[in-house]
C-alpha atoms as a PDB file:
ATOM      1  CA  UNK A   1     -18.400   1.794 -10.083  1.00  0.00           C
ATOM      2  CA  UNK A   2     -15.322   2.852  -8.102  1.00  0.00           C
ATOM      3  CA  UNK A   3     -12.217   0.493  -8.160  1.00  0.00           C
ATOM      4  CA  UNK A   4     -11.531  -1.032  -4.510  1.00  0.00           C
ATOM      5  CA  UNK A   5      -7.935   0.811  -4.849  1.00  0.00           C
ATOM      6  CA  UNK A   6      -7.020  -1.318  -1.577  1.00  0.00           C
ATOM      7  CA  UNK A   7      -7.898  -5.035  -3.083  1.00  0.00           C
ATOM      8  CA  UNK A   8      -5.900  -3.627  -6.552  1.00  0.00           C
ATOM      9  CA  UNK A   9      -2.517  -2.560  -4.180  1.00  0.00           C
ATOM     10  CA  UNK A  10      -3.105  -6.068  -2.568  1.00  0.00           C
ATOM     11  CA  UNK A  11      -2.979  -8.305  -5.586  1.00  0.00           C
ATOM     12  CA  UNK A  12      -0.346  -6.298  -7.356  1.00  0.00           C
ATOM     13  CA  UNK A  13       2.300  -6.950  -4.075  1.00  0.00           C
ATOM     14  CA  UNK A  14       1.063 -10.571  -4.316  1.00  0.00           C
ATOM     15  CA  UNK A  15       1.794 -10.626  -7.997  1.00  0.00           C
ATOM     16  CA  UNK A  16       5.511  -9.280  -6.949  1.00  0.00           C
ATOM     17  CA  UNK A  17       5.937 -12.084  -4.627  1.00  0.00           C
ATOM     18  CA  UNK A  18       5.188 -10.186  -1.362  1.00  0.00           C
ATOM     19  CA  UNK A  19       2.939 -10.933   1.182  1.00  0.00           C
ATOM     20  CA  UNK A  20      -0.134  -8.626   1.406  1.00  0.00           C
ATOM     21  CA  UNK A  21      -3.106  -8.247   3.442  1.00  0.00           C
ATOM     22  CA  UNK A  22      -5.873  -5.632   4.151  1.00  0.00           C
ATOM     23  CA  UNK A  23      -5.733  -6.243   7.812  1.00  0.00           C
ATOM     24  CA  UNK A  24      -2.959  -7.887  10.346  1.00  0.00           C
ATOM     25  CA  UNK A  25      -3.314 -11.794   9.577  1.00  0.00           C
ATOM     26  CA  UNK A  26      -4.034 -13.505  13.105  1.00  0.00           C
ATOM     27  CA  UNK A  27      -0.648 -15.840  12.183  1.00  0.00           C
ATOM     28  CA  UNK A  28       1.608 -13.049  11.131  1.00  0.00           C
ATOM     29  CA  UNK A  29       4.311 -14.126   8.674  1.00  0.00           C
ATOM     30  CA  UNK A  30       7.766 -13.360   9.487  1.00  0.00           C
ATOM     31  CA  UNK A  31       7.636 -10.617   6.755  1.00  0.00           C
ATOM     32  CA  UNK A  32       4.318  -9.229   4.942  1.00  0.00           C
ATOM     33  CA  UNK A  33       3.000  -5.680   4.129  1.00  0.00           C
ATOM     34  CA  UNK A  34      -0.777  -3.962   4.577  1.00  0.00           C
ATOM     35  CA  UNK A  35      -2.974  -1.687   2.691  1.00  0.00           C
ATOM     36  CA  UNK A  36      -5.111   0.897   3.899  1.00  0.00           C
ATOM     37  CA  UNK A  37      -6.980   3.491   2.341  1.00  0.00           C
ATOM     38  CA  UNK A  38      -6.006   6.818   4.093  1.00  0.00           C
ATOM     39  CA  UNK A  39      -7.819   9.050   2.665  1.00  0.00           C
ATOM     40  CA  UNK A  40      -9.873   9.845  -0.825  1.00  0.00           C
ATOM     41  CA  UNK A  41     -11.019  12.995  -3.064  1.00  0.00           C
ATOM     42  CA  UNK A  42     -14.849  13.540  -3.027  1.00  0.00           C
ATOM     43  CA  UNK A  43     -16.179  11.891  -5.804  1.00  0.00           C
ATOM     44  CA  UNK A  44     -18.345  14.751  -6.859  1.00  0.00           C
ATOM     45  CA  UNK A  45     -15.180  16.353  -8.422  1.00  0.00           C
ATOM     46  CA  UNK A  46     -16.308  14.572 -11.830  1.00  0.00           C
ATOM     47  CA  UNK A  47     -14.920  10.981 -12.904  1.00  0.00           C
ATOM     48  CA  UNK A  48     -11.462  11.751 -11.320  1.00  0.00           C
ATOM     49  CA  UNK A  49     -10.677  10.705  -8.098  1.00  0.00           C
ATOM     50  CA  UNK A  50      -7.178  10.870  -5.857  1.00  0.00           C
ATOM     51  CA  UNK A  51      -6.837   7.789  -3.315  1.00  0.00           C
ATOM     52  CA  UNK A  52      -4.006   8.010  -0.656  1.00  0.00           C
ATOM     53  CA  UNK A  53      -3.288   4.477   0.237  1.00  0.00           C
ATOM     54  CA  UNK A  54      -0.879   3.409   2.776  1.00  0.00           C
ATOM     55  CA  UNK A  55       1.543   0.282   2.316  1.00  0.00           C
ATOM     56  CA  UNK A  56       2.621  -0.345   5.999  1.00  0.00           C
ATOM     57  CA  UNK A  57       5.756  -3.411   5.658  1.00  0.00           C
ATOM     58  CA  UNK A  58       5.981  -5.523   8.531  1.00  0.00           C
ATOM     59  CA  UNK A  59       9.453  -7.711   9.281  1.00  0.00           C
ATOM     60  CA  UNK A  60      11.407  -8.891  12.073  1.00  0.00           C
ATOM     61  CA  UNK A  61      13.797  -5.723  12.497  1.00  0.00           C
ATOM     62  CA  UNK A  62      13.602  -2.287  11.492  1.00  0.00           C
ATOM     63  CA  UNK A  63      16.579  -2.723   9.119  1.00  0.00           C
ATOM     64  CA  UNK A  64      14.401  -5.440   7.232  1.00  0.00           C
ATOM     65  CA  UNK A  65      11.184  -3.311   7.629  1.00  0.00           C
ATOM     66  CA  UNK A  66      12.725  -0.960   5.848  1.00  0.00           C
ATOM     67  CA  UNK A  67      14.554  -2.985   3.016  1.00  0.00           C
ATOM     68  CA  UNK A  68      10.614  -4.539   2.777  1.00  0.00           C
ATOM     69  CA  UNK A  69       9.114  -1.342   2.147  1.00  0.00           C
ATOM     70  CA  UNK A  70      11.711  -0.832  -0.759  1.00  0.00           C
ATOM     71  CA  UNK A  71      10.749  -4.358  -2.188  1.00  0.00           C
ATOM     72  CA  UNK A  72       7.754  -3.193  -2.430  1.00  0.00           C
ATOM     73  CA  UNK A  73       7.780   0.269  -4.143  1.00  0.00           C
ATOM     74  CA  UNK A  74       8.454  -1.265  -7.373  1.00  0.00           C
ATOM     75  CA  UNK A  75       5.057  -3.208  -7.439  1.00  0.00           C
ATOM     76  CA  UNK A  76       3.356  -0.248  -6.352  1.00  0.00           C
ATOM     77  CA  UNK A  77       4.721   2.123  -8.976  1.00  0.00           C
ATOM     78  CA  UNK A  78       4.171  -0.301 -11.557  1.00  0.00           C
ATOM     79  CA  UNK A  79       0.511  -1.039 -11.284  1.00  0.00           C
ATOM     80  CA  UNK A  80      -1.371  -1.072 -14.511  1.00  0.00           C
ATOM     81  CA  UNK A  81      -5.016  -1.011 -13.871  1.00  0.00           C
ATOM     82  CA  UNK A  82      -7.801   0.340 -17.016  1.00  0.00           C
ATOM     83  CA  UNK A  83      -9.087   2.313 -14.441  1.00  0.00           C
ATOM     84  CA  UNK A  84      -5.613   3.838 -12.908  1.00  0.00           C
ATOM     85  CA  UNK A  85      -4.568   6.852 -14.514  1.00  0.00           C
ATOM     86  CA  UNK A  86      -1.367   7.452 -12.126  1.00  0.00           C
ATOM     87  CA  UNK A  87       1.046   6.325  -9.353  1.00  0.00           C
ATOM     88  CA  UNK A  88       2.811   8.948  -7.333  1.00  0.00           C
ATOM     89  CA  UNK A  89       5.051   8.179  -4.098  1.00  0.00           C
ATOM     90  CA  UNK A  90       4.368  10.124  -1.477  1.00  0.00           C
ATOM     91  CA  UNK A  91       6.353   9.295   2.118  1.00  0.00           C
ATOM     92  CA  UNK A  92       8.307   6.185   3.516  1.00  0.00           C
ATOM     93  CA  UNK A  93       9.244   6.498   7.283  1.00  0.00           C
ATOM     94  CA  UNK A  94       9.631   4.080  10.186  1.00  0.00           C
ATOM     95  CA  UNK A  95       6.087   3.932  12.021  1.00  0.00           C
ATOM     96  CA  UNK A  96       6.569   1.188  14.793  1.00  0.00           C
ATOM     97  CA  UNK A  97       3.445  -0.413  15.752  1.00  0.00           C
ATOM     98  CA  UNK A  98       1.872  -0.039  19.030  1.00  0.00           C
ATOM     99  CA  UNK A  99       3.064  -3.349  19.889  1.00  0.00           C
ATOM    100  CA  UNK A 100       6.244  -2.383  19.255  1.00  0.00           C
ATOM    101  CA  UNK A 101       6.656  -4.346  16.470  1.00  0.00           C
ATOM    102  CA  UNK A 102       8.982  -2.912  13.331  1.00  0.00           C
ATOM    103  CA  UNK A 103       7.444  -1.611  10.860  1.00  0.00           C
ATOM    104  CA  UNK A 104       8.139   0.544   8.030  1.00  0.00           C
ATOM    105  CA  UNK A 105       4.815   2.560   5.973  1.00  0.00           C
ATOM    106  CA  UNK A 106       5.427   4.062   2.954  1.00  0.00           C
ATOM    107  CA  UNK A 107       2.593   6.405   1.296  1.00  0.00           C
ATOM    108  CA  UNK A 108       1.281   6.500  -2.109  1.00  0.00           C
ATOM    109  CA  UNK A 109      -1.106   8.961  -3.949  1.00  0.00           C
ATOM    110  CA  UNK A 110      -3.354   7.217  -6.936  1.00  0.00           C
ATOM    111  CA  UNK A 111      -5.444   8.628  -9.611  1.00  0.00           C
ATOM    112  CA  UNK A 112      -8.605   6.740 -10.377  1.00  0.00           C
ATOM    113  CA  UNK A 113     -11.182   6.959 -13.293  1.00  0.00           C
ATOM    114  CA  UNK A 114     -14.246   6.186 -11.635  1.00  0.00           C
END
């Protein structure tokens, strides 16, 4: 079975103290951060596969966007999952949201025994 990389991202913010969600909450806290999937390897390439997951942080100016997004590295980077075989950073850069809201994504590349 293939590890829902997204849900595993999620609960290892949460575990850091962060707010995380898979999708926009309709009563967006002041500061919080989402997950989304971006992209993944075939999984006919064996029992390895690479997940790009992005970690978009969401706060009241882009200053504290950005500080967010560095909160948050840390929990990323630090995930230890049976089934996760390796963390890499990727990108961090300021992506405002079409509302115009700040926002800061930052992108990750995981390595998954499936």
């Amino acid at each position: 079975m293939t590890p829902n990389v997204e849900e595993a991202v999620i609960a290892a913010l949460r575990a850091s103290g962060l707010k995380a969600y898979a999708d926009v909450p309709a009563n967006r806290p002041e500061r919080f951060c989402t997950v989304e999937l971006t992209g993944a390897a075939s999984a006919a390439r064996g029992a390895i596969r690479t997940c790009a997951v992005a970690v978009q942080s969401w706060a009241p100016t882009r200053y504290e966007a950005s500080e967010l997004s560095i909160e948050a590295e840390p929990a990323v980077l630090a995930m230890d999952e049976p089934w996760l075989m390796a963390v890499e950073p990727d990108n961090s850069y300021y992506f405002a949201s079409s509302d115009g809201l700040p926002r800061y994504q930052a992108t990750y590349e995981l390595t998954v025994c499936t």
